[in-house]
C-alpha atoms as a PDB file:
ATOM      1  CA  UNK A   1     -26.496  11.474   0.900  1.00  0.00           C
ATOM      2  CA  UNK A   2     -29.000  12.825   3.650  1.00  0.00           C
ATOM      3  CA  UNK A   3     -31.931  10.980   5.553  1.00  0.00           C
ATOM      4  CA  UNK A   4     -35.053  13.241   7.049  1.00  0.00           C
ATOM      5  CA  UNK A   5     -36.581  12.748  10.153  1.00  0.00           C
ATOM      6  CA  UNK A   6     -39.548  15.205  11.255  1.00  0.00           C
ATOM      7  CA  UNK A   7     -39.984  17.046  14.053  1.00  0.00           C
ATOM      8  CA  UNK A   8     -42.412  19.931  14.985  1.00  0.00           C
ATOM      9  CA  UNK A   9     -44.123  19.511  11.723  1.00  0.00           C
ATOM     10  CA  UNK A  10     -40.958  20.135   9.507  1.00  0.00           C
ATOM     11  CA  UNK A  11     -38.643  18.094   7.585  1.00  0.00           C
ATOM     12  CA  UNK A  12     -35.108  18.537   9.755  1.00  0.00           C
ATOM     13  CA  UNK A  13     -32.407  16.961   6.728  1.00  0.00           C
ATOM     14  CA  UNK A  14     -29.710  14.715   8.909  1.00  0.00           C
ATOM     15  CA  UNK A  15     -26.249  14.276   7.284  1.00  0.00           C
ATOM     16  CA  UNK A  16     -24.972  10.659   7.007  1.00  0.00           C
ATOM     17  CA  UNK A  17     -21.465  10.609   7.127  1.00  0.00           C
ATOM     18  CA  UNK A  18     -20.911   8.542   4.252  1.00  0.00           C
ATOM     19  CA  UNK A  19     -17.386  10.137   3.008  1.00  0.00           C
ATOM     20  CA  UNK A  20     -16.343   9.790   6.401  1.00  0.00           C
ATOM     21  CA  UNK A  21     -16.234   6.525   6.062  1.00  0.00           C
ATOM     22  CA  UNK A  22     -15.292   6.086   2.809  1.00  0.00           C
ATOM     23  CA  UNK A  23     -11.837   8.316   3.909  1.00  0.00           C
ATOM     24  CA  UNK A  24     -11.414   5.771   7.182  1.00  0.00           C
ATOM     25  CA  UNK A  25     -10.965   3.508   4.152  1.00  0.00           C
ATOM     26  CA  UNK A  26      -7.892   5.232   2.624  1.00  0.00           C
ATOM     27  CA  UNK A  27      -9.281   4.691  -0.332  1.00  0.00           C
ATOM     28  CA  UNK A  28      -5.649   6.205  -2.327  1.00  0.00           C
ATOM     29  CA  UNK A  29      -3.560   3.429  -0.605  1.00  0.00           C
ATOM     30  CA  UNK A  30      -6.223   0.873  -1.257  1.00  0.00           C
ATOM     31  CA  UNK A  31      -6.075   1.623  -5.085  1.00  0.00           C
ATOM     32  CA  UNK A  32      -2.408   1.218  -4.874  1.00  0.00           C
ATOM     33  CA  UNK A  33      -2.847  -2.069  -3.143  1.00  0.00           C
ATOM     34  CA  UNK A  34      -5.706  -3.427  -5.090  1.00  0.00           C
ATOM     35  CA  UNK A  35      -3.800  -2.583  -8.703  1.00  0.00           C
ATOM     36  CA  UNK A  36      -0.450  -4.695  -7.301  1.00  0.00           C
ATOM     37  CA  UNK A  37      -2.836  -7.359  -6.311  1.00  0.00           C
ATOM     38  CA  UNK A  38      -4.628  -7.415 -10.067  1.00  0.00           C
ATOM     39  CA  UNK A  39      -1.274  -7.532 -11.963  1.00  0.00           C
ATOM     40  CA  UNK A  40      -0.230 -10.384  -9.581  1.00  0.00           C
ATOM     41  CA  UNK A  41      -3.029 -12.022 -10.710  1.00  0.00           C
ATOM     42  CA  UNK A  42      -2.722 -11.403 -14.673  1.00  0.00           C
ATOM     43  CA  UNK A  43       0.966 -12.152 -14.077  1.00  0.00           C
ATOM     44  CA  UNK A  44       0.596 -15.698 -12.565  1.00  0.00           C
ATOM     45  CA  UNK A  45      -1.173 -17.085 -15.924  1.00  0.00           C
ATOM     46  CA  UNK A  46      -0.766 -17.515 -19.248  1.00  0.00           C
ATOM     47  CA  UNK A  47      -3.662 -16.152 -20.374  1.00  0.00           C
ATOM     48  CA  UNK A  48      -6.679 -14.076 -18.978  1.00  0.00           C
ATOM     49  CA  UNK A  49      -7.144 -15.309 -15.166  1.00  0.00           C
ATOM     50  CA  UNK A  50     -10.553 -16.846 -14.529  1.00  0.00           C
ATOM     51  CA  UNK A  51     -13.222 -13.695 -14.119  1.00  0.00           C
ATOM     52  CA  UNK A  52     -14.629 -15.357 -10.542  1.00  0.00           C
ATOM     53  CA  UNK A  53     -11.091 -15.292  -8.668  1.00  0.00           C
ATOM     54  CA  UNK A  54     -10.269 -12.026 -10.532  1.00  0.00           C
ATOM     55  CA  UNK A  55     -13.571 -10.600  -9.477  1.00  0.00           C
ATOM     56  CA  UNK A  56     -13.738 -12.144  -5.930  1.00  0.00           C
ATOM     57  CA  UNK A  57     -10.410 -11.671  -5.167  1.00  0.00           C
ATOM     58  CA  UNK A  58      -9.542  -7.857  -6.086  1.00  0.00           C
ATOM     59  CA  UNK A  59     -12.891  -7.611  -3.891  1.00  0.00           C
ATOM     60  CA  UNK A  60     -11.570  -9.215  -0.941  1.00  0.00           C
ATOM     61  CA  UNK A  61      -8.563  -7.938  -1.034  1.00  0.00           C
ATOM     62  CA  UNK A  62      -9.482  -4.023  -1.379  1.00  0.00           C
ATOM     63  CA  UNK A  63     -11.879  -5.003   1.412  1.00  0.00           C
ATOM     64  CA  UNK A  64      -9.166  -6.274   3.749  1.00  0.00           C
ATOM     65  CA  UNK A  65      -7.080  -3.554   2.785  1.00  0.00           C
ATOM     66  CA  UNK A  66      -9.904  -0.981   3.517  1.00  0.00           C
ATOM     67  CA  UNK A  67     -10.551  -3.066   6.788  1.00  0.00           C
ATOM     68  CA  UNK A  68      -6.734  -2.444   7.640  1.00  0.00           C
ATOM     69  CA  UNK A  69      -6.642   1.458   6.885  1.00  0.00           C
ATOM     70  CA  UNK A  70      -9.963   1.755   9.104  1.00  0.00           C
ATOM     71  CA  UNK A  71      -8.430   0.005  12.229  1.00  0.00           C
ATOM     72  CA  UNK A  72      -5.529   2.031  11.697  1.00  0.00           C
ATOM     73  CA  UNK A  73      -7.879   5.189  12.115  1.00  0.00           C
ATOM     74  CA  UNK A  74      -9.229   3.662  15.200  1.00  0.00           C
ATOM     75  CA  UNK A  75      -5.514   3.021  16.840  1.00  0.00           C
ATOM     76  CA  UNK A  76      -3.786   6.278  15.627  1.00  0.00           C
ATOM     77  CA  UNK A  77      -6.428   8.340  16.256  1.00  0.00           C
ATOM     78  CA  UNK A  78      -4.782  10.043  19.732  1.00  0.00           C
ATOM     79  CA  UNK A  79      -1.572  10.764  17.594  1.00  0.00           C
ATOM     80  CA  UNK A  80      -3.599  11.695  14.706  1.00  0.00           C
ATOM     81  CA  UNK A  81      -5.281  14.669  16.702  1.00  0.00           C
ATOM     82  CA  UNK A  82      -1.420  16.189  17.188  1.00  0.00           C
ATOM     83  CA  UNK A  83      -0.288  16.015  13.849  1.00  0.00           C
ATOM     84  CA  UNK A  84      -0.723  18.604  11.255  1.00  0.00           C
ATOM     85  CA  UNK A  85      -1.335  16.072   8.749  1.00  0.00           C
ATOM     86  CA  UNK A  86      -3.873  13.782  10.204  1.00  0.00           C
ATOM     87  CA  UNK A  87      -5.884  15.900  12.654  1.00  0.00           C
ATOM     88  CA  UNK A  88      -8.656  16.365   9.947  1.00  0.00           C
ATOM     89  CA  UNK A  89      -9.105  12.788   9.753  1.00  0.00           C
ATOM     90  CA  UNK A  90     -12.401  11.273  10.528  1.00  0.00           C
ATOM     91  CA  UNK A  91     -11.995  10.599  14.122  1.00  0.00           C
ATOM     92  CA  UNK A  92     -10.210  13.333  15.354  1.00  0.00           C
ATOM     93  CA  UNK A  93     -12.590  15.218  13.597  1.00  0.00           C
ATOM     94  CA  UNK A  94     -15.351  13.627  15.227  1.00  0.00           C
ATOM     95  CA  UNK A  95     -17.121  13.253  12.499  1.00  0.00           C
ATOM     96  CA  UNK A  96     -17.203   9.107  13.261  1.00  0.00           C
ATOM     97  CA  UNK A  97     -16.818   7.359  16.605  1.00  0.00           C
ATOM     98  CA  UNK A  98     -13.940   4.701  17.791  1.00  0.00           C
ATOM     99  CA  UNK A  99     -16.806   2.499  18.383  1.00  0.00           C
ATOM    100  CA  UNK A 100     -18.456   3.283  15.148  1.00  0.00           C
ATOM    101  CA  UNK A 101     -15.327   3.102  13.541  1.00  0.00           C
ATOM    102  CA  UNK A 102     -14.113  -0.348  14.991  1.00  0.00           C
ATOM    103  CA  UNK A 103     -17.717  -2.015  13.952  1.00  0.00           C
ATOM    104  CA  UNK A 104     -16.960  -0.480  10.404  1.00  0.00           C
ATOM    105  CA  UNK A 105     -13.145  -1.959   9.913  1.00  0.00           C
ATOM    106  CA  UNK A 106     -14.941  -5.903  11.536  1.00  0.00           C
ATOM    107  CA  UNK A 107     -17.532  -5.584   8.926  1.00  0.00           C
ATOM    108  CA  UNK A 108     -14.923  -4.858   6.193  1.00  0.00           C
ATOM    109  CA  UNK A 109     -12.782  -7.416   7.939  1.00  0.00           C
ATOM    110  CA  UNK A 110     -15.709 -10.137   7.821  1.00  0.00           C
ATOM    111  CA  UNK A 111     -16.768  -9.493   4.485  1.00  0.00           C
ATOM    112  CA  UNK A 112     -13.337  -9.665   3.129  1.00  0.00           C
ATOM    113  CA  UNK A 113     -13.103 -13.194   4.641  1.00  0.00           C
ATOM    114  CA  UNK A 114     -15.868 -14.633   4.020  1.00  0.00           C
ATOM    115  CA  UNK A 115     -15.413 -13.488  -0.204  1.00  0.00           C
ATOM    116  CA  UNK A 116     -11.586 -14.679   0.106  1.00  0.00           C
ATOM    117  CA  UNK A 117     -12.385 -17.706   1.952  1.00  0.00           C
ATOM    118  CA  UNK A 118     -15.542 -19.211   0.279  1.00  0.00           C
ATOM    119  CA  UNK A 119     -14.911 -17.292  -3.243  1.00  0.00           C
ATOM    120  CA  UNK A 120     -11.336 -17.757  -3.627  1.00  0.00           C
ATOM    121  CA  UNK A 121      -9.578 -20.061  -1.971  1.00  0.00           C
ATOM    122  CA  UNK A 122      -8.383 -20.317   1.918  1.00  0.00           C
ATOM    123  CA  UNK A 123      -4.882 -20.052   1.334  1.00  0.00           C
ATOM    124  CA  UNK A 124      -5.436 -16.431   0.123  1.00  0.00           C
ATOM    125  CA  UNK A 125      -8.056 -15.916   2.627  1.00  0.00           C
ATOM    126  CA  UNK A 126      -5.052 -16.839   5.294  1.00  0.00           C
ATOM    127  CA  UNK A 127      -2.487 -14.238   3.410  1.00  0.00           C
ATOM    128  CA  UNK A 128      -4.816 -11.974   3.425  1.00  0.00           C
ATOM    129  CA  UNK A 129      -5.524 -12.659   7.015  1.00  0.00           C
ATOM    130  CA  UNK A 130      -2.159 -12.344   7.988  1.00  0.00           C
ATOM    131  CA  UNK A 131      -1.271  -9.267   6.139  1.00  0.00           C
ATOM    132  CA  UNK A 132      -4.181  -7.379   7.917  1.00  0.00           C
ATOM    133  CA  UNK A 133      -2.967  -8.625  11.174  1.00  0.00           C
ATOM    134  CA  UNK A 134       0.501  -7.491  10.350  1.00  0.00           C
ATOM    135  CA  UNK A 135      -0.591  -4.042   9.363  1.00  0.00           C
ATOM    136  CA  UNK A 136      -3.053  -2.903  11.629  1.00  0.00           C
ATOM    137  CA  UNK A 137      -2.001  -4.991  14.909  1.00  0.00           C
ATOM    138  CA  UNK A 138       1.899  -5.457  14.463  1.00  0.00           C
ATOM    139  CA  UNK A 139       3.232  -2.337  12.952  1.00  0.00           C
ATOM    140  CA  UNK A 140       0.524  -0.139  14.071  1.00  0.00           C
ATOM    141  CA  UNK A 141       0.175  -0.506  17.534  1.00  0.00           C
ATOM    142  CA  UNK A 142       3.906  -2.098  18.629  1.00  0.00           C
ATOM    143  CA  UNK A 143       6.499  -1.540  15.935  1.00  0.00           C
ATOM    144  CA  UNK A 144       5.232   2.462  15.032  1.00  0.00           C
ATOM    145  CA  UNK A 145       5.685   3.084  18.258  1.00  0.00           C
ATOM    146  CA  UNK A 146       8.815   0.918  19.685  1.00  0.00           C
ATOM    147  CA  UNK A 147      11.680   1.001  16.727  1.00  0.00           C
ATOM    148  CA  UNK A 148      12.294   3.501  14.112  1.00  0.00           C
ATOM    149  CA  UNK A 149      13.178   0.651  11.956  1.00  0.00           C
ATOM    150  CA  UNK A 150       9.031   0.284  11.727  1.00  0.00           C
ATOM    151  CA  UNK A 151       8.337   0.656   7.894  1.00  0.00           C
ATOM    152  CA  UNK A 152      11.329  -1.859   7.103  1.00  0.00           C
ATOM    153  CA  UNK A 153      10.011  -4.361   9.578  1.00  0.00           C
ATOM    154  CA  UNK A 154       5.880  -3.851   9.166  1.00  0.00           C
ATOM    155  CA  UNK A 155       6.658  -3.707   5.284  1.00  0.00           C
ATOM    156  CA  UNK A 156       5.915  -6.815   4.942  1.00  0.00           C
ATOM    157  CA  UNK A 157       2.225  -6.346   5.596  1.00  0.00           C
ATOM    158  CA  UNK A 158       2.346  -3.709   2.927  1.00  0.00           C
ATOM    159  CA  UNK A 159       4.260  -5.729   0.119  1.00  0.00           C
ATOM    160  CA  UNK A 160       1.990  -8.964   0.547  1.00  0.00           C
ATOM    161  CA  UNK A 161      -1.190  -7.610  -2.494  1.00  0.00           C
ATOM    162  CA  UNK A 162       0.870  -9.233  -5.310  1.00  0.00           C
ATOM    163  CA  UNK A 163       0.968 -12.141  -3.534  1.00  0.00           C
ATOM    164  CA  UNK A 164      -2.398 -12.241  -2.633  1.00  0.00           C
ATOM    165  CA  UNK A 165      -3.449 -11.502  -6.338  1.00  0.00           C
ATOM    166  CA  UNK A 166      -1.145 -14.426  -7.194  1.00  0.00           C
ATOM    167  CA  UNK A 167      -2.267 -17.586  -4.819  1.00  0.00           C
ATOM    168  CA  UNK A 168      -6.372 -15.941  -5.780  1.00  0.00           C
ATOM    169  CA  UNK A 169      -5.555 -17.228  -8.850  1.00  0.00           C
ATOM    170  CA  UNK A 170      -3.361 -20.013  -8.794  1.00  0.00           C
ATOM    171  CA  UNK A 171      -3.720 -21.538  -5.177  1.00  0.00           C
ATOM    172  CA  UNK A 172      -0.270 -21.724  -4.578  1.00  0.00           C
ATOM    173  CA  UNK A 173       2.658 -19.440  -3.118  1.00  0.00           C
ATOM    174  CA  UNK A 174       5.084 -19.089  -6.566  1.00  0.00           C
ATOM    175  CA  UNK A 175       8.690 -17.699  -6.583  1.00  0.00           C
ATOM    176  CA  UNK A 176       7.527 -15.017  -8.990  1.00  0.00           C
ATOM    177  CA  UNK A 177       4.756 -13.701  -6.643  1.00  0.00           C
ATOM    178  CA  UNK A 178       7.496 -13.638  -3.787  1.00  0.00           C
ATOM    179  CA  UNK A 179       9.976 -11.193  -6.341  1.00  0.00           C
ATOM    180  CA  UNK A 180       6.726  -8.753  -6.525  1.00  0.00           C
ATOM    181  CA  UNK A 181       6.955  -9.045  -2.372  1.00  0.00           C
ATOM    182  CA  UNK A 182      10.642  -8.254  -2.376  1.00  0.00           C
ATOM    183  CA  UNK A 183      10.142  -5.134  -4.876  1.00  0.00           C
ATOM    184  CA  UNK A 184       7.610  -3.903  -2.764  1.00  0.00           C
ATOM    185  CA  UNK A 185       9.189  -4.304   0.319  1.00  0.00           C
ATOM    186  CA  UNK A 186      12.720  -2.780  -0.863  1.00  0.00           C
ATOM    187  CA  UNK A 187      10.534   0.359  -1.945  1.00  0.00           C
ATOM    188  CA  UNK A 188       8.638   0.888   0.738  1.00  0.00           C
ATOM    189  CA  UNK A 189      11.546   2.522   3.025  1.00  0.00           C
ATOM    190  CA  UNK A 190      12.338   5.407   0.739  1.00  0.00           C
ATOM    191  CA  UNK A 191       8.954   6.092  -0.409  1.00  0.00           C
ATOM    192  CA  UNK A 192       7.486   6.360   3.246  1.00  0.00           C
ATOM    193  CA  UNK A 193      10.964   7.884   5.130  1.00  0.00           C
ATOM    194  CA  UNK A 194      10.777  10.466   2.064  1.00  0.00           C
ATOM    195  CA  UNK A 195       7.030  11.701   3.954  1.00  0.00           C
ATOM    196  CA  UNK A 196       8.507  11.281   6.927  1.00  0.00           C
ATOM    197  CA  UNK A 197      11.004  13.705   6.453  1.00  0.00           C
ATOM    198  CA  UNK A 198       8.848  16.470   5.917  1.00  0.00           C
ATOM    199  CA  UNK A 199       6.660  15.447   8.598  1.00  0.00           C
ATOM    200  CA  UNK A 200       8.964  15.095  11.083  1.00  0.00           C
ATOM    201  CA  UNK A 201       8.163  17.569  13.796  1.00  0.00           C
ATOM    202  CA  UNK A 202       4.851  16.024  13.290  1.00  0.00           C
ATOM    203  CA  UNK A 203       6.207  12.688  14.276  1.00  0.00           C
ATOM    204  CA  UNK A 204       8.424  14.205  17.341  1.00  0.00           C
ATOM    205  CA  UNK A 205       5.320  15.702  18.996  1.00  0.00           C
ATOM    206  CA  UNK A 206       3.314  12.677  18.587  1.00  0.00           C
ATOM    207  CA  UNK A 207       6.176  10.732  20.209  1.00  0.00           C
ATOM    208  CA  UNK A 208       6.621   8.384  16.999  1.00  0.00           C
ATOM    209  CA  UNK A 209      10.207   7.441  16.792  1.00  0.00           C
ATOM    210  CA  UNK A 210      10.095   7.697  12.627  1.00  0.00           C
ATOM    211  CA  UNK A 211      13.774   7.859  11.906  1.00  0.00           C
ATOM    212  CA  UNK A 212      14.067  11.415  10.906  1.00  0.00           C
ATOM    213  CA  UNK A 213      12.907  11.560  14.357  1.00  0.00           C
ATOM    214  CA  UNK A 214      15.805   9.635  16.454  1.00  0.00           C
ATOM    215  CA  UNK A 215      18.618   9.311  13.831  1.00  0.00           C
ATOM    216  CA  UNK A 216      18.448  13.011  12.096  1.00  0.00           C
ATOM    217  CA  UNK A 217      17.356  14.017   8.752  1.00  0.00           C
ATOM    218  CA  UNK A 218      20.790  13.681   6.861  1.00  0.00           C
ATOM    219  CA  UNK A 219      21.055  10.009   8.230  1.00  0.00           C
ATOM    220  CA  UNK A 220      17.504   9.131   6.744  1.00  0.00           C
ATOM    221  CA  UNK A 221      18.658  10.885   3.344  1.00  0.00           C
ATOM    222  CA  UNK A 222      21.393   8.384   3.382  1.00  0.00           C
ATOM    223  CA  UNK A 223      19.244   5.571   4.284  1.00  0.00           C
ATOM    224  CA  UNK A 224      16.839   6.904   1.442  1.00  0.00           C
ATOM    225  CA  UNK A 225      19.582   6.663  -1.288  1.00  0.00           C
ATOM    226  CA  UNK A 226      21.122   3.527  -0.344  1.00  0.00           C
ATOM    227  CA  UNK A 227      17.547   2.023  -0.475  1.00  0.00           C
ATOM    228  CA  UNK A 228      16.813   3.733  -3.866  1.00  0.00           C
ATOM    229  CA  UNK A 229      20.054   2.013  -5.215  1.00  0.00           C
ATOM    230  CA  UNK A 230      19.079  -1.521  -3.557  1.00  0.00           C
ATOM    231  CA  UNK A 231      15.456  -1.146  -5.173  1.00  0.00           C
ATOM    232  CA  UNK A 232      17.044  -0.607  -8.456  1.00  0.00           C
ATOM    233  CA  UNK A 233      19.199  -3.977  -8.452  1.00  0.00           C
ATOM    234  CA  UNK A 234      16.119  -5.700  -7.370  1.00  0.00           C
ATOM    235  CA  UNK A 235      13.968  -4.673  -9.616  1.00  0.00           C
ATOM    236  CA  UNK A 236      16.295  -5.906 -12.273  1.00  0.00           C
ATOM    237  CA  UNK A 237      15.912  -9.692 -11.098  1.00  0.00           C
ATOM    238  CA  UNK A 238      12.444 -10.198 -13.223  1.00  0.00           C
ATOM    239  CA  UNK A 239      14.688  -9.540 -16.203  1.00  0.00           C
ATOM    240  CA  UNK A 240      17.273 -11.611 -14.930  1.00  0.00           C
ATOM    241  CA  UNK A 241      15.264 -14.525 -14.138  1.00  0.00           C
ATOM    242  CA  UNK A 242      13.527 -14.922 -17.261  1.00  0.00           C
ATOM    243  CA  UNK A 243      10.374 -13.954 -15.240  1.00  0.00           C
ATOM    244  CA  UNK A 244      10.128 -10.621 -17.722  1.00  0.00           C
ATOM    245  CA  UNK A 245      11.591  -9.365 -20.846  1.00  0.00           C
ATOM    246  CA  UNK A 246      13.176  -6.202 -22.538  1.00  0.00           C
ATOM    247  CA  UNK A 247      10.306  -4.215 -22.217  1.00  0.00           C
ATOM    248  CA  UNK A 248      10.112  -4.294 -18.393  1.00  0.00           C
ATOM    249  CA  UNK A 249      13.490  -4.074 -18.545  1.00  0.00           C
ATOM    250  CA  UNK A 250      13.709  -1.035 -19.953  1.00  0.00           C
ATOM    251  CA  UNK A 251      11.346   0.607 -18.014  1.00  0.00           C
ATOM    252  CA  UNK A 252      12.604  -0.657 -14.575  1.00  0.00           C
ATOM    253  CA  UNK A 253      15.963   0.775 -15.880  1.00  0.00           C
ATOM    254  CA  UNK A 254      14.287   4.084 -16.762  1.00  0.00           C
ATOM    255  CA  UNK A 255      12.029   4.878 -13.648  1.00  0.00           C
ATOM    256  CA  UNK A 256      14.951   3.363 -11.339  1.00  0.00           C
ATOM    257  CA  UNK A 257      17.170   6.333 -12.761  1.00  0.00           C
ATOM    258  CA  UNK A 258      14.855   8.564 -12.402  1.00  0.00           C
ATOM    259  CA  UNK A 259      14.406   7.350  -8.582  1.00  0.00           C
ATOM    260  CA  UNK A 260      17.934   7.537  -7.956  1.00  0.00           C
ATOM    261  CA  UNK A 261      17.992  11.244  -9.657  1.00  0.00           C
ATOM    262  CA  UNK A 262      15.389  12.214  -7.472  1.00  0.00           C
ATOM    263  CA  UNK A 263      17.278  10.888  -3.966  1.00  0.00           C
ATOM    264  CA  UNK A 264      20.596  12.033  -4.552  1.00  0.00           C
ATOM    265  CA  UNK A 265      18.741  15.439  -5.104  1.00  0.00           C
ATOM    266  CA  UNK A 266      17.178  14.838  -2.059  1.00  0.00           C
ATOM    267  CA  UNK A 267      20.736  13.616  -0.501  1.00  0.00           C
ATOM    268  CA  UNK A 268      22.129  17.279  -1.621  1.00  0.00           C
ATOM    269  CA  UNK A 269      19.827  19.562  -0.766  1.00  0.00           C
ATOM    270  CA  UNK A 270      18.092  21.065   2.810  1.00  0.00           C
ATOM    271  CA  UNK A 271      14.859  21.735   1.166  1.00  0.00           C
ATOM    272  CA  UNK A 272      11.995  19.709   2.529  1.00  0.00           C
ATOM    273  CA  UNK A 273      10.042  20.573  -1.120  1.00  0.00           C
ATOM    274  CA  UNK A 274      12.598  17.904  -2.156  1.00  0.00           C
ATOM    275  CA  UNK A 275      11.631  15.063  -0.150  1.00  0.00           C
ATOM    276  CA  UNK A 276       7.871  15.856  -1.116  1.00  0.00           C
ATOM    277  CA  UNK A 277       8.740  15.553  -4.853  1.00  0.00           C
ATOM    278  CA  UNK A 278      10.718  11.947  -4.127  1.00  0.00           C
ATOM    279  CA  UNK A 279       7.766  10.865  -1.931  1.00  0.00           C
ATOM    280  CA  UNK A 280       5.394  11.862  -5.249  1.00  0.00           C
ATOM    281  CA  UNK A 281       7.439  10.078  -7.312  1.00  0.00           C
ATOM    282  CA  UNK A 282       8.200   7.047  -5.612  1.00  0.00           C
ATOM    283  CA  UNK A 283       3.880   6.531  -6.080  1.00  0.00           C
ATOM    284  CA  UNK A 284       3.990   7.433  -9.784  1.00  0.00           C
ATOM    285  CA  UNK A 285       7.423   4.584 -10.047  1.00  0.00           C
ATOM    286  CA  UNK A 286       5.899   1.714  -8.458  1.00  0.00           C
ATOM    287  CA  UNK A 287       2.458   2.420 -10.510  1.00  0.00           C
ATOM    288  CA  UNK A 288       4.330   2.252 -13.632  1.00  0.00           C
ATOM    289  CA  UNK A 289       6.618  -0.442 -12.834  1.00  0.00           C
ATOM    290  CA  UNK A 290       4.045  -3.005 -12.420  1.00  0.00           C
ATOM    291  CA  UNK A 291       2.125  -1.857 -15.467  1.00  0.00           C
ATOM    292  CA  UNK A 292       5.875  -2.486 -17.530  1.00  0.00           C
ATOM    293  CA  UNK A 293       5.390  -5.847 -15.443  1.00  0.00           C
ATOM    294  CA  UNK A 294       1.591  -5.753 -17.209  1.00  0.00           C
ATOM    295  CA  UNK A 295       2.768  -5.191 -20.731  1.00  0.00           C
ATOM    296  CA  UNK A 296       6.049  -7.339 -20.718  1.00  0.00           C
ATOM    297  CA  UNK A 297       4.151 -10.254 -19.861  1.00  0.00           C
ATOM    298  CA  UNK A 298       1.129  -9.936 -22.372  1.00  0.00           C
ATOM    299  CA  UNK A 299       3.791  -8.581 -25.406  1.00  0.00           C
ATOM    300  CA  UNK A 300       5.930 -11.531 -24.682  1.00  0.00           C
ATOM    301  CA  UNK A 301       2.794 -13.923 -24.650  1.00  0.00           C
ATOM    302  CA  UNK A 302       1.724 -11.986 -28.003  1.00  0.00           C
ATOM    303  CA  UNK A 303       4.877 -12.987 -29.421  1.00  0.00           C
ATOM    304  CA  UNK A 304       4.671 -16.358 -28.533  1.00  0.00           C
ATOM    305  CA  UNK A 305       0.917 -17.124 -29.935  1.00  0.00           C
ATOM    306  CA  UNK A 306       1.118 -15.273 -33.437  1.00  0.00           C
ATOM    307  CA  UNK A 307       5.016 -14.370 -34.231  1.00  0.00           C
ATOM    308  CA  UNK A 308       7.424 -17.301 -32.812  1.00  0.00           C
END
């Protein structure tokens, strides 16, 4: 998109930086975050949720989360300028301003709010609210710099969306919604300590004590397994309390091997290609393990209406 402004008699064209923006967004992670979100929300009802808190809330939600991966920019944006992987990023780029930037991720912030909060309901406004707060003031600018225990602890922030999606629809906090948390937050460890690995001169020269960083890369491996084989047990608790059926089942019992395949090749081997191909996969698992979630629940209710 371009705007023109004239000067000395001839049209001068004047880039806006539009994708800049839209990449201050994150907009990858916010799909992630906005799909766990939506199957919390078809997962909390019997039935199609109602289109205005489906609508509203996947809005407010991707907006928050959009408002959390722009303040992010603005905070990490020294560190992002010494990294190999970040230092094309908007700001270090200067292709936006901090200032610019920080406006962009309040707007986002507001917006999501004020849809959450007057479109929703205020106790998902308040989730919301909080997981924002954890994310881009708690683990961005104190625990990603003070512990390398910072995913585990700021996971939190990251695991709330199927939460969210949940109380959008049904106004209330539900044990089921807080087993989507736990999933989330068991997987986040291995999926971001697997990046972390291959980044990890990246993080020493940036001063980020990531745990490849302070504890060694064959201690994080370890770590990486051990969480792999924790995320599989939990992901088997839907099954086991009634919450899904055989068809999740079965799928959380085929992606989880194929998670534990891929870090106990990681575990065994020096290559860094490795931990690139575990940190791929551990995207493509938790995608499909919410859609078997998706299709459990509506095959189950299928069975129920027409066949039982």
């Amino acid at each position: 998109m371009r705007s023109y402004s004239v000067a000395g008699g001839a049209a001068r064209a004047v880039a806006v930086p539009w994708r800049a923006y839209w990449r201050l967004c994150k907009p990858r992670v916010v799909l992630l975050v906005t799909f766990t979100a939506v199957v919390g929300m078809f997962l909390s009802t019997a039935g199609a949720p109602p289109l205005g808190a489906c609508v509203f809330g996947t809005l407010g939600i991707a907006l928050a989360a959009a408002s959390g991966a722009a303040l992010n920019h603005v905070v990490d944006r020294h560190i992002d300028a010494v990294m190999a992987r970040t230092s094309r990023r908007p700001l270090p780029m200067g292709e936006v301003g901090a200032r610019q930037a920080v406006l962009f991720a309040l707007t986002l912030g507001a917006l999501a709010m004020f849809v959450l909060h007057r479109l929703v309901n205020p106790l998902t406004a308040l989730l919301t609210f909080i997981s924002l707060i954890g994310y881009a003031v708690i683990y961005t600018m104190f625990l990603k710099r003070r512990t390398p225990q910072n995913i585990v602890l700021g996971g939190a922030a990251g695991a709330a969306p199927p939460v969210l999606g949940w109380t959008a629809v049904t106004g209330q906090i539900h044990p089921e919604a807080l087993l989507l948390f736990l999933i989330i937050f068991v997987w986040t460890p291995p999926h971001f300590w697997s990046l972390a690995i291959r980044r990890r001169e990246d993080y020493a020269r940036a001063g980020i004590p990531m745990l490849p960083v302070t504890h060694g890369v064959r201690v994080t491996k370890l770590q990486i397994l051990l969480y792999t084989a924790l995320l599989v047990a939990v992901t088997l608790l839907p099954f086991v309390t009634h919450m899904s059926g055989l068809i999740y089942l079965a799928g959380a019992i085929a992606l989880g091997a194929g998670f534990l395949r891929s870090a106990l090749a990681l575990y065994r081997t020096d290559s860094d290609a490795q931990a690139m191909r575990t940190f791929d996969y551990s995207i493509l698992y938790l995608s499909l393990l919410f859609a078997f979630l998706l299709a459990d629940h509506y095959a189950r209710l299928f069975l129920r209406a027409f066949v039982l």
